[in-house]
Protein backbone atom coordinates (compact mmCIF):
# COMPACT_ATOMS: atom_id res chain seq x y z
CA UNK A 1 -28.84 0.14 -25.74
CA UNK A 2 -28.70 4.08 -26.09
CA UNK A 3 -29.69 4.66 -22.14
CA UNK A 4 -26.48 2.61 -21.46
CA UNK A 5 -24.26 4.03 -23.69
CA UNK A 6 -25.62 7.42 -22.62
CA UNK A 7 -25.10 6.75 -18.67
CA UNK A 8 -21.88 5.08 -19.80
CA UNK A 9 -20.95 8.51 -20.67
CA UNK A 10 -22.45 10.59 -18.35
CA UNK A 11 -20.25 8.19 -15.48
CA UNK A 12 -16.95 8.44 -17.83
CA UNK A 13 -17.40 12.36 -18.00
CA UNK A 14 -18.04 12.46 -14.12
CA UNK A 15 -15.20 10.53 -13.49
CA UNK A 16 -12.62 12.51 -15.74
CA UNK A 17 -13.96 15.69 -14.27
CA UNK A 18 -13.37 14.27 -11.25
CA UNK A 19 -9.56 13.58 -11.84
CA UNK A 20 -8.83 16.70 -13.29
CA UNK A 21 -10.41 18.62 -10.55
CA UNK A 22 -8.21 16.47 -7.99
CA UNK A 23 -4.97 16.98 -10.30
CA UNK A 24 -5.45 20.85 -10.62
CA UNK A 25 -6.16 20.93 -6.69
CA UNK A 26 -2.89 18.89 -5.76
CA UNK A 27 -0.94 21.12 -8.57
CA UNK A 28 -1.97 24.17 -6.74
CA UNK A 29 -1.31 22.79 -3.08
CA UNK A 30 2.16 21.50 -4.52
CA UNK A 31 3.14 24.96 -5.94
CA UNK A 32 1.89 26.88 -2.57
CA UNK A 33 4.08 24.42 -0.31
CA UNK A 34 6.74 24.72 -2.78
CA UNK A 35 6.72 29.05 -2.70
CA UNK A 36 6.62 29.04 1.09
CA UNK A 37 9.28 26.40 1.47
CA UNK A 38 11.49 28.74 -0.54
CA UNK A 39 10.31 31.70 1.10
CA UNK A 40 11.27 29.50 4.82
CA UNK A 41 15.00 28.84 3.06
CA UNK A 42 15.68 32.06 2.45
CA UNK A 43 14.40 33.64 5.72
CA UNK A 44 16.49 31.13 7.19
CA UNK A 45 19.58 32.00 5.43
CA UNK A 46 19.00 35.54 6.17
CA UNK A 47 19.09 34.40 9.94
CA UNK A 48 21.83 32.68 9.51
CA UNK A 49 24.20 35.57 8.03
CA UNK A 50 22.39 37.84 11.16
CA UNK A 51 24.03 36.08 14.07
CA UNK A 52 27.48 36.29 14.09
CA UNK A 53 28.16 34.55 17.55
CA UNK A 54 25.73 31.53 18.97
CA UNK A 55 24.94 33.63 22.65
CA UNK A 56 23.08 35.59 20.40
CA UNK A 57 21.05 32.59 18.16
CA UNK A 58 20.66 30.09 21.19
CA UNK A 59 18.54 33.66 22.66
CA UNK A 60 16.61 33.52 19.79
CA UNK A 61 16.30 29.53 19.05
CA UNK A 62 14.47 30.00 22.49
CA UNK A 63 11.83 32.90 21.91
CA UNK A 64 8.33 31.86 20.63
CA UNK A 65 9.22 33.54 17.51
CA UNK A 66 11.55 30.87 16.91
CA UNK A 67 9.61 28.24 17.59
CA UNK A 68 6.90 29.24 15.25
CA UNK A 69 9.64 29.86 12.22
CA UNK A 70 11.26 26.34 12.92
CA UNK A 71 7.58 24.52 13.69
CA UNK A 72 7.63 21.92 10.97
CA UNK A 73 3.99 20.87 8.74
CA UNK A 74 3.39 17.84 10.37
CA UNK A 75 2.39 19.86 13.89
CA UNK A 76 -0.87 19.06 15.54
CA UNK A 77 -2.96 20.98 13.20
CA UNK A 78 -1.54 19.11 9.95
CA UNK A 79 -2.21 16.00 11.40
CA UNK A 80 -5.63 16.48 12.68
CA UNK A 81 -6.65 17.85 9.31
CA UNK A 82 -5.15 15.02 7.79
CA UNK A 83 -7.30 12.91 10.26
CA UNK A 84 -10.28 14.53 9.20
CA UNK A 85 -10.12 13.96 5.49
CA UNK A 86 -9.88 10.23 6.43
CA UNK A 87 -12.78 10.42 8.49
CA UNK A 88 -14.80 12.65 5.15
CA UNK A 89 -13.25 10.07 2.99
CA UNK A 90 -14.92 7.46 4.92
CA UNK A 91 -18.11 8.60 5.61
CA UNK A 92 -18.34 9.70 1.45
CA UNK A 93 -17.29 5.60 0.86
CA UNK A 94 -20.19 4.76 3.34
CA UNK A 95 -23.18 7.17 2.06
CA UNK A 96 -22.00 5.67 -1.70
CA UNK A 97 -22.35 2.06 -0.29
CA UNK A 98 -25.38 2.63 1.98
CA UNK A 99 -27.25 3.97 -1.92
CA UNK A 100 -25.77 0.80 -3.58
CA UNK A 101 -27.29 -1.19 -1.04
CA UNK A 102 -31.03 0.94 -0.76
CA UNK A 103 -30.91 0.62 -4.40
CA UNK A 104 -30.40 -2.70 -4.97
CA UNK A 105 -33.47 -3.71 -2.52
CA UNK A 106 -35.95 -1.43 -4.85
CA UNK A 107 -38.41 -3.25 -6.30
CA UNK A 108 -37.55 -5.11 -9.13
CA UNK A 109 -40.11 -3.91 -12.74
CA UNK A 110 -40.37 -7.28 -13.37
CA UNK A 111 -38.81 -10.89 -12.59
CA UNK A 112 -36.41 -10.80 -15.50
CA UNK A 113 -33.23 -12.50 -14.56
CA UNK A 114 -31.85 -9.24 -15.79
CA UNK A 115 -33.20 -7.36 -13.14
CA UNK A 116 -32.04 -9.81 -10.80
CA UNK A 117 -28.22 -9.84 -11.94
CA UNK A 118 -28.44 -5.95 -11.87
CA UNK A 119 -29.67 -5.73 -8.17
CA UNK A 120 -26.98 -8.69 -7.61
CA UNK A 121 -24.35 -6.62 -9.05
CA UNK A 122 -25.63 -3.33 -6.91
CA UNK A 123 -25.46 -5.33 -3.69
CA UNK A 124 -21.55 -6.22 -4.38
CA UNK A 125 -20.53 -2.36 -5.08
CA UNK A 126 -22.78 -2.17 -2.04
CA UNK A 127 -20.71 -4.36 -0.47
CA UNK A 128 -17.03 -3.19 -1.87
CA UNK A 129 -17.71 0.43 -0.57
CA UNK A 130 -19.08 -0.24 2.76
CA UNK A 131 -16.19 -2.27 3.54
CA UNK A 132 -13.46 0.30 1.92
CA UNK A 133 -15.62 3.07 4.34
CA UNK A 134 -15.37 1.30 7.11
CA UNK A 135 -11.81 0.38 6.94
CA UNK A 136 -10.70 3.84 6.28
CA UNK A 137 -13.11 5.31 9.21
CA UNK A 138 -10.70 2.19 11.19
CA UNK A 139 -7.44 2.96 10.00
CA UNK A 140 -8.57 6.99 10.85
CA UNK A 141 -9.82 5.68 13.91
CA UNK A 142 -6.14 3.80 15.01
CA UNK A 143 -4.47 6.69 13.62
CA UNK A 144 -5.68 8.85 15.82
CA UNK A 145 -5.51 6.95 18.97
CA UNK A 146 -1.88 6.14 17.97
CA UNK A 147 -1.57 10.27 17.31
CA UNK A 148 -2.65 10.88 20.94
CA UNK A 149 -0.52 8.73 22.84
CA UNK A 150 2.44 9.87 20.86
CA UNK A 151 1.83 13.04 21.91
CA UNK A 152 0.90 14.62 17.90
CA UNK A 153 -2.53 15.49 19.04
CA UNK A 154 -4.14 16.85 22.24
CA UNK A 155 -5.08 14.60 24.24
């Protein structure tokens, strides 16, 4: 009864480390994009009150200069990065269902039908994370193909 509670714990404690890590790592991204997006509008501005007549902007609007300022976050980069946390996502689901699975053919210690229910119960998270890995590895795979022949990614 102890070992349980104990690996109860030890799985509880993982799993709220876990969330805070993710919530202070999306906190941080949010107040980067947020800084920079402020930074863009006021460069922007500034642009704005610069060019008096729109000869003068429609020559700049052109330059590469431009065209990196106005580039928007969702450029190939973004989405191929986006792409590949799918894909690390998926293959993370699939090593964590591919243990379930090993695990669950170990030798049992003995033939007590709680042995058997445990290795039952292994096979089915075996099961549920093999088949959430391989249907976000999918869903990277279409979006990616889709990406390509709309022209987001190299081809």
């Amino acid at each position: 009864m102890l070992d349980e509670t104990l690996t109860i714990l030890s799985i509880a404690a993982v799993v709220i480390a876990a969330i805070i890590a993710v919530s202070v790592i999306m906190l941080r991204r949010e107040k980067t994009l947020r800084a920079s997006l402020i930074e863009r509008e006021r460069l922007l501005g500034r642009i704005a009150e610069r060019f008096s007549e729109s000869q003068e902007f429609v020559a700049f609007a052109t330059s590469p200069e431009a065209e990196r300022l106005f580039q928007t976050s969702d450029g190939p980069t973004a989405v191929a990065r986006r792409l590949l946390s799918l894909v690390a996502v998926a293959i993370a689901l699939l090593a964590v269902g591919l243990a379930f699975l090993i695990n669950s053919f170990a030798p049992l210690p003995s033939p007590d039908i709680n042995y058997v229910r445990e290795a039952q119960e292994e096979r089915w998270w075996a099961v549920m994370f093999l088949a959430l890995g391989i249907g976000i590895g999918l869903a990277a795979a279409i979006c990616s193909r889709l990406a390509r022949r709309w022209g987001l990614l190299p081809r």
